[in-house]
Protein backbone atom coordinates (compact mmCIF):
# COMPACT_ATOMS: atom_id res chain seq x y z
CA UNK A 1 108.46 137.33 134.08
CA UNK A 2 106.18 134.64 131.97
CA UNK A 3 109.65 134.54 129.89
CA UNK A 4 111.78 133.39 132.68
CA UNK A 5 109.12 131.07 134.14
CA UNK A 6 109.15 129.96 130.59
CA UNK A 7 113.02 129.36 130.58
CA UNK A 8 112.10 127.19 133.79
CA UNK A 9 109.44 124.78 132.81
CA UNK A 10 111.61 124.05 130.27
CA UNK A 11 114.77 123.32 131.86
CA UNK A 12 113.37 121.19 134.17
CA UNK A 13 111.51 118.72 131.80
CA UNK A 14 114.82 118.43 129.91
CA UNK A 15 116.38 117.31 133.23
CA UNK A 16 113.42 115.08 133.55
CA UNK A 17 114.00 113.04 130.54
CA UNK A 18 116.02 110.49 131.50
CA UNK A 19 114.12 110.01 134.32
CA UNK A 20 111.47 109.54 132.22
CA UNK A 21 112.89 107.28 129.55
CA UNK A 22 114.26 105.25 132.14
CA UNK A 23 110.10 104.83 133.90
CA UNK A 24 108.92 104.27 130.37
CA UNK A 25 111.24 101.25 130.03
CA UNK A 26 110.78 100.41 133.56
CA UNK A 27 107.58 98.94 133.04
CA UNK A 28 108.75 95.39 132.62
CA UNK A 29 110.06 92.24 134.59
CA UNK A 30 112.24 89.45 134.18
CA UNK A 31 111.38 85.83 134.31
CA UNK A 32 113.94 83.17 134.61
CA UNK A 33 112.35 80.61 131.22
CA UNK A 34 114.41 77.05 130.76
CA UNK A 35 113.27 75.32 127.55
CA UNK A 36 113.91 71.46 127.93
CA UNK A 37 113.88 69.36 124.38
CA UNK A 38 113.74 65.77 123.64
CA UNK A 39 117.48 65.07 124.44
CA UNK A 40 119.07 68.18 125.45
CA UNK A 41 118.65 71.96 126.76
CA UNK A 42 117.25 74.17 124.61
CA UNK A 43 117.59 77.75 126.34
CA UNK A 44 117.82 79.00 129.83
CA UNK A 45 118.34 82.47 130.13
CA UNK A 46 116.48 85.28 131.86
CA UNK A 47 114.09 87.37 129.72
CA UNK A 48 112.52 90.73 129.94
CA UNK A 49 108.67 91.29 129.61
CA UNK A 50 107.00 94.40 128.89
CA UNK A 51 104.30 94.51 131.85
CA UNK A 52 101.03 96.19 130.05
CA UNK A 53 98.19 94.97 132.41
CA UNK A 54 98.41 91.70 133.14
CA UNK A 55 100.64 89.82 131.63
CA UNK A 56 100.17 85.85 130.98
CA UNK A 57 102.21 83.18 130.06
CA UNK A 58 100.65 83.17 126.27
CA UNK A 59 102.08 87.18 126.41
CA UNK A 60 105.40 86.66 127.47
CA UNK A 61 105.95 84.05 125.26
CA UNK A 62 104.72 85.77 122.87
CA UNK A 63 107.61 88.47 122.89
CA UNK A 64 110.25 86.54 123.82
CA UNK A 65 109.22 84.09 120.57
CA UNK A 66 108.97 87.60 118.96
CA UNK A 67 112.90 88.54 119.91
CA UNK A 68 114.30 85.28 119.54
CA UNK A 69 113.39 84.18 116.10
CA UNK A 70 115.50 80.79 116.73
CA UNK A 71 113.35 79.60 119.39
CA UNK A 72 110.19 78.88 116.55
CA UNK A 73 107.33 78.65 119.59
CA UNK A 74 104.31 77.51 117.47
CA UNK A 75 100.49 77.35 118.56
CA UNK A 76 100.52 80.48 120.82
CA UNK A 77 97.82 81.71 119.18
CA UNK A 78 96.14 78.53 119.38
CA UNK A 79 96.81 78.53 123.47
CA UNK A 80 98.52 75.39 122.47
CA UNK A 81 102.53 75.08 122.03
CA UNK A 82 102.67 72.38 119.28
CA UNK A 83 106.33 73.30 118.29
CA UNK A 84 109.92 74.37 119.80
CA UNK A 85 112.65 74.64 118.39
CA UNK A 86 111.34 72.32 115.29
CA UNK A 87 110.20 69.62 118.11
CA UNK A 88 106.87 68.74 117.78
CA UNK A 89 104.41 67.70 119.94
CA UNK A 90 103.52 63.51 119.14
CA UNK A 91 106.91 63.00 117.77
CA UNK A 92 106.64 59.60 118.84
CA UNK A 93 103.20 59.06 118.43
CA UNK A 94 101.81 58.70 121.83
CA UNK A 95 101.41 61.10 124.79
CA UNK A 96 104.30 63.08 124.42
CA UNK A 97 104.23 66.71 123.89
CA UNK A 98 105.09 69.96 125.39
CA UNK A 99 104.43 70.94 129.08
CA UNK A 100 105.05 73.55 131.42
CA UNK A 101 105.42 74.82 134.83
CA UNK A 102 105.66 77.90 136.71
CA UNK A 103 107.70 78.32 139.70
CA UNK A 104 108.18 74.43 140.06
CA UNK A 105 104.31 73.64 139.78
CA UNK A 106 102.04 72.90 136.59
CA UNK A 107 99.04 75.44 136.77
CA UNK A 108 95.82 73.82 136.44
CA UNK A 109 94.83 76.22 133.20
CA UNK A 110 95.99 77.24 129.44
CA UNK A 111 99.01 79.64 128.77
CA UNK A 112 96.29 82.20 128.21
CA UNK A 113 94.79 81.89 131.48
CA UNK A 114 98.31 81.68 133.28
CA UNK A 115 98.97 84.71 135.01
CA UNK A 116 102.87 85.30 135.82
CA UNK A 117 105.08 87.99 137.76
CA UNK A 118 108.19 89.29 138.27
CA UNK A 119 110.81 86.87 139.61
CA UNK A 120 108.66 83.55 138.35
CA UNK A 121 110.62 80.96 137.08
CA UNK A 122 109.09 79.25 134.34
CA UNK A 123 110.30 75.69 132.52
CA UNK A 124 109.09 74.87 129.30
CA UNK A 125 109.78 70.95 128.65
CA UNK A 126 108.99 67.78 125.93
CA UNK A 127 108.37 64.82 127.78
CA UNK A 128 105.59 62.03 127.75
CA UNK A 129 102.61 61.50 130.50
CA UNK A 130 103.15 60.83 132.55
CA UNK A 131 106.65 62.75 133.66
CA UNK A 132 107.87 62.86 137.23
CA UNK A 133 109.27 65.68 138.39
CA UNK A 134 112.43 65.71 140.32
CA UNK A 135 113.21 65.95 143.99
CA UNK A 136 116.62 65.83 145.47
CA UNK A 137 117.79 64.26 148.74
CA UNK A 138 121.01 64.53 149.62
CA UNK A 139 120.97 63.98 153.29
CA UNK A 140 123.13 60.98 152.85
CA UNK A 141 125.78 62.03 150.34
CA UNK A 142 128.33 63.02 152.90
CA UNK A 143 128.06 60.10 155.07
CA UNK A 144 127.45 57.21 152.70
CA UNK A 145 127.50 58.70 149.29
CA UNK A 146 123.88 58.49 148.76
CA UNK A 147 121.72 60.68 146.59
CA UNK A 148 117.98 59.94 146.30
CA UNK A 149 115.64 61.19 143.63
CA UNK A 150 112.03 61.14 143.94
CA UNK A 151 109.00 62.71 142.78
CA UNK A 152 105.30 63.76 144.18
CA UNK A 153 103.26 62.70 141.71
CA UNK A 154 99.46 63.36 141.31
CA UNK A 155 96.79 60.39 140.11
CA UNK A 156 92.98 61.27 139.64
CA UNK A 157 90.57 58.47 139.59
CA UNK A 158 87.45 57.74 137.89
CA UNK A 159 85.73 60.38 139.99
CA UNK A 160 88.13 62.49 139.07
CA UNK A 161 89.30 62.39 142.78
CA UNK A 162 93.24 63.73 142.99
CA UNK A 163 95.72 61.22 145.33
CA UNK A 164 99.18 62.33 145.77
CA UNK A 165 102.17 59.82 146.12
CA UNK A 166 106.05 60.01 146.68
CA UNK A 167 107.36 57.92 144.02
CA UNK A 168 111.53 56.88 143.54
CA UNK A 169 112.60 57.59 140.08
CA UNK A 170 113.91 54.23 139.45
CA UNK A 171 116.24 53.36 136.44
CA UNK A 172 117.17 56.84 135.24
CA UNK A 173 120.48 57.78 133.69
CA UNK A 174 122.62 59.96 136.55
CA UNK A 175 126.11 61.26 135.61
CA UNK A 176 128.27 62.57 138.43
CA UNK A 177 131.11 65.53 137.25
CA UNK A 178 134.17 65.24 139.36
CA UNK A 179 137.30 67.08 137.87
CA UNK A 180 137.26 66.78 133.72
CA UNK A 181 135.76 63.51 133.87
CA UNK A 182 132.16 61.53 134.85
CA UNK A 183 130.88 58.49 136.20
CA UNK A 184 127.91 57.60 134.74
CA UNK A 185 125.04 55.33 137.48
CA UNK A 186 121.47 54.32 137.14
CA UNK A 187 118.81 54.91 139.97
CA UNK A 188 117.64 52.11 142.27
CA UNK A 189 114.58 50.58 143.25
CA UNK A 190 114.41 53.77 145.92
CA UNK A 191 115.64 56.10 143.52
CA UNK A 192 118.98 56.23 144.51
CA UNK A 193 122.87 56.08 143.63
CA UNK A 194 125.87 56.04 145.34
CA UNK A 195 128.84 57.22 144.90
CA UNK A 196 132.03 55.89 145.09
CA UNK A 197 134.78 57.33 147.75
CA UNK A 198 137.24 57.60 145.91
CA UNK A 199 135.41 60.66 143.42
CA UNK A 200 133.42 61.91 146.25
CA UNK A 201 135.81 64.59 146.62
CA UNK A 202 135.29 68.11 148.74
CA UNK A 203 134.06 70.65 146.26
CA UNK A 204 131.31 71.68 143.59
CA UNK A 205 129.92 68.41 142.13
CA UNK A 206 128.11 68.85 138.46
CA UNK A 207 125.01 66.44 138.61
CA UNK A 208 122.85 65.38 135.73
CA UNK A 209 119.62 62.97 135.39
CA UNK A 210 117.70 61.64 132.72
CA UNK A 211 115.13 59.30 131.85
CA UNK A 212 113.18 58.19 128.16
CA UNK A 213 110.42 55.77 128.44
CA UNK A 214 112.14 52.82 126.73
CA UNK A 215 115.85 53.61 128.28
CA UNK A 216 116.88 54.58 124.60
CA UNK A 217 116.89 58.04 122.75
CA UNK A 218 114.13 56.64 120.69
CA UNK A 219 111.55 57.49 123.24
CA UNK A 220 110.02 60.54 124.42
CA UNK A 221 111.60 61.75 127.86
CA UNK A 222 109.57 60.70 131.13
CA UNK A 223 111.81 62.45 133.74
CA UNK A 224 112.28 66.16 133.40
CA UNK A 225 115.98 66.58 133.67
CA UNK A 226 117.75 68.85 135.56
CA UNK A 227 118.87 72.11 135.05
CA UNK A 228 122.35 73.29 133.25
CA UNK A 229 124.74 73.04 135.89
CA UNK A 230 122.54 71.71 138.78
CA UNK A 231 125.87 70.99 141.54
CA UNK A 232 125.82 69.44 144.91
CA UNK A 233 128.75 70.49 146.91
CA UNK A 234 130.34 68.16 149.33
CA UNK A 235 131.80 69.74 152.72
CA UNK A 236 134.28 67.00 152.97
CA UNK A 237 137.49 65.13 152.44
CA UNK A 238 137.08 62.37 150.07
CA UNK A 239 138.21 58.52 151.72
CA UNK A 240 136.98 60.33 154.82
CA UNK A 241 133.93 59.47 157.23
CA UNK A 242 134.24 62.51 159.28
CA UNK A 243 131.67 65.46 157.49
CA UNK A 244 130.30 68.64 158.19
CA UNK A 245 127.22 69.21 155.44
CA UNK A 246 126.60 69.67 151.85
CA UNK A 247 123.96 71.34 149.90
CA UNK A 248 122.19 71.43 146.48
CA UNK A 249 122.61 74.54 144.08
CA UNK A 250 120.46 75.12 140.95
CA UNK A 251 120.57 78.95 139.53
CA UNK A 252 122.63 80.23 142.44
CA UNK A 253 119.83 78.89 145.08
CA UNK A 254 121.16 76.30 147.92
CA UNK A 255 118.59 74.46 149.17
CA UNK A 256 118.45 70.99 151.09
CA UNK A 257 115.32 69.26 149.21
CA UNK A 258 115.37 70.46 145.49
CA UNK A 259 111.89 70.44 143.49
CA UNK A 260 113.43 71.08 139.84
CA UNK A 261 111.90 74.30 139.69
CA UNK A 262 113.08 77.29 142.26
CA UNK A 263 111.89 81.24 141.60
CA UNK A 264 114.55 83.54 141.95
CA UNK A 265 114.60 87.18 142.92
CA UNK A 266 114.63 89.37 140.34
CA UNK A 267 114.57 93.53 140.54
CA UNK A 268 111.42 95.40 140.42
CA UNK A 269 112.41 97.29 137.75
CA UNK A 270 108.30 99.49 137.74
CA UNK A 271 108.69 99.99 141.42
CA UNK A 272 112.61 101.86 141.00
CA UNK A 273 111.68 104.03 138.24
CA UNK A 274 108.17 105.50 139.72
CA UNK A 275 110.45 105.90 142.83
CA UNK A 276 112.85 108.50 140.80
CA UNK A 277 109.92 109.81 138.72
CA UNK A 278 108.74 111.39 142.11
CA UNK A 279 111.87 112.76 142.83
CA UNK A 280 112.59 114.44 139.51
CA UNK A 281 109.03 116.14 139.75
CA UNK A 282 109.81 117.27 143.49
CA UNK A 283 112.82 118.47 142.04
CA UNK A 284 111.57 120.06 139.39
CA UNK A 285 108.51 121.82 141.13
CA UNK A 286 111.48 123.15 143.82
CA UNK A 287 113.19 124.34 140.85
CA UNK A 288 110.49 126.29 139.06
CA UNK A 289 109.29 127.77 142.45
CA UNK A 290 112.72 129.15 142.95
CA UNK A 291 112.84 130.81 139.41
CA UNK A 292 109.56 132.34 140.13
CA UNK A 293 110.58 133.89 143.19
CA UNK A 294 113.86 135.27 141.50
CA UNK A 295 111.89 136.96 138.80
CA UNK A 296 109.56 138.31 141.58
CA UNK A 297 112.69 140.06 143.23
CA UNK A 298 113.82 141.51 140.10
């Protein structure tokens, strides 16, 4: 009887093992990380973290630096990112550097002290101080053609004392995609542009903005720009006044009033595979019961 209990145990942890390859690799998540440079996009991709305990932003970094050897992240184990990419920090010999936010917000603390989560969305980006962050408003786009960028920006005093402010992004660089071609505008005193009839046509619009400190690509950036393939799609005819709505779309996510940022959903991957370990053991325990009682009856 021990033999064919034995046989049993057996057979069922070799039906477990997927199962538990699969839990072993489950414990992980996947951020959404967008690495902006000094003139251009460096990555934006979603990455996988091995979750042992908790996990900060120096961690994941840490790995991802570790399995893309391209990317070059220096001064993690300073706490400090110095270097991306071969930018470095004080390129242009003032303020500028490398920031970063999680989840469209800048954490008041070091990467080390950062704790992150499954589904955070996390932008790595050059830029001097101090940078405004971008907020769309497109309420106006289908009846005038008017976009609107502004930013909430944050100013301490003396005291130290925090006061936040709505500020227009005035001057920056915007280029509009319609078709295969693009119409380049600059922001107003309110932050704005508008767009011509004639290539406001119904559809997925491409937007970009930009902004350096002197205007030129000689200067450190000052505006974070958007993200790869930030559209705005108008619900209308073009040369027509009659509209229905349009809407904002960044990484699959419509929204109305864009901060640059937006966290995604991603699948709890820890959560799935504790869920099937449990069945397998049921299983398994059913299974071994049943060859016990069959040797029994024999």
């Amino acid at each position: 009887m021990k033999k064919f209990i034995s046989i049993a145990i057996v057979f069922c942890l070799l039906l477990s093992q997927p199962v538990l390859k699969v839990f072993a690799a489950g414990n992980s998540f996947i951020i959404h990380l967008r690495i902006e440079g000094i003139s251009s996009n460096i990555l934006d991709s979603q990455e996988t973290v091995s979750e042992t305990g908790n996990i900060t932003l120096k961690s994941a970094l840490q790995q991802i630096n570790t399995a893309n050897k391209s990317l070059q992240i220096i001064g993690l184990d300073n706490n400090y990112i110095t270097s991306i990419h071969g930018e470095k920090s004080a390129t242009f010999g003032g303020w500028d550097g490398w920031n970063y936010l999680v989840n469209g917000e800048a954490p008041p603390v070091g990467i080390d002290s950062c704790n992150i989560k499954n589904g955070d969305s996390i932008v790595l980006f050059y830029a001097d101080y101090p940078c405004q962050l971008p907020i769309i408003d497109y309420s106006k786009l289908n009846s005038n053609g008017v976009i609107t960028f502004t930013s909430r920006d944050t100013m301490y005093d003396t005291s130290g004392n925090p006061t936040t402010k709505i500020n227009p992004i005035v001057n920056a660089n915007f280029v509009w995609h319609y078709g295969n071609t693009t119409k380049s505008f600059k922001t107003d005193s309110n932050g704005s542009v508008k767009i011509d009839r004639s290539i406001l046509t119904a559809g997925s619009h491409i937007i970009e903005l930009s902004k350096t400190k002197d205007g030129t690509k000689n200067t450190a950036p000052v505006v974070l720009r958007l993200a790869p393939n930030t559209t705005v799609t108008v619900k209308s005819t073009a040369n027509s006044q009659k509209t229905t709505s349009s809407s904002v779309s960044s990484k699959g996510n419509s929204v109305k009033t864009v901060s640059e940022n937006q966290a995604y959903s991603a699948p709890a991957t820890g959560q799935n595979s504790v869920i099937a370990l449990w069945i397998v053991l049921i299983i398994s325990g059913a299974m071994v019961l049943f060859f016990t009682k069959r040797v029994k009856e024999i």
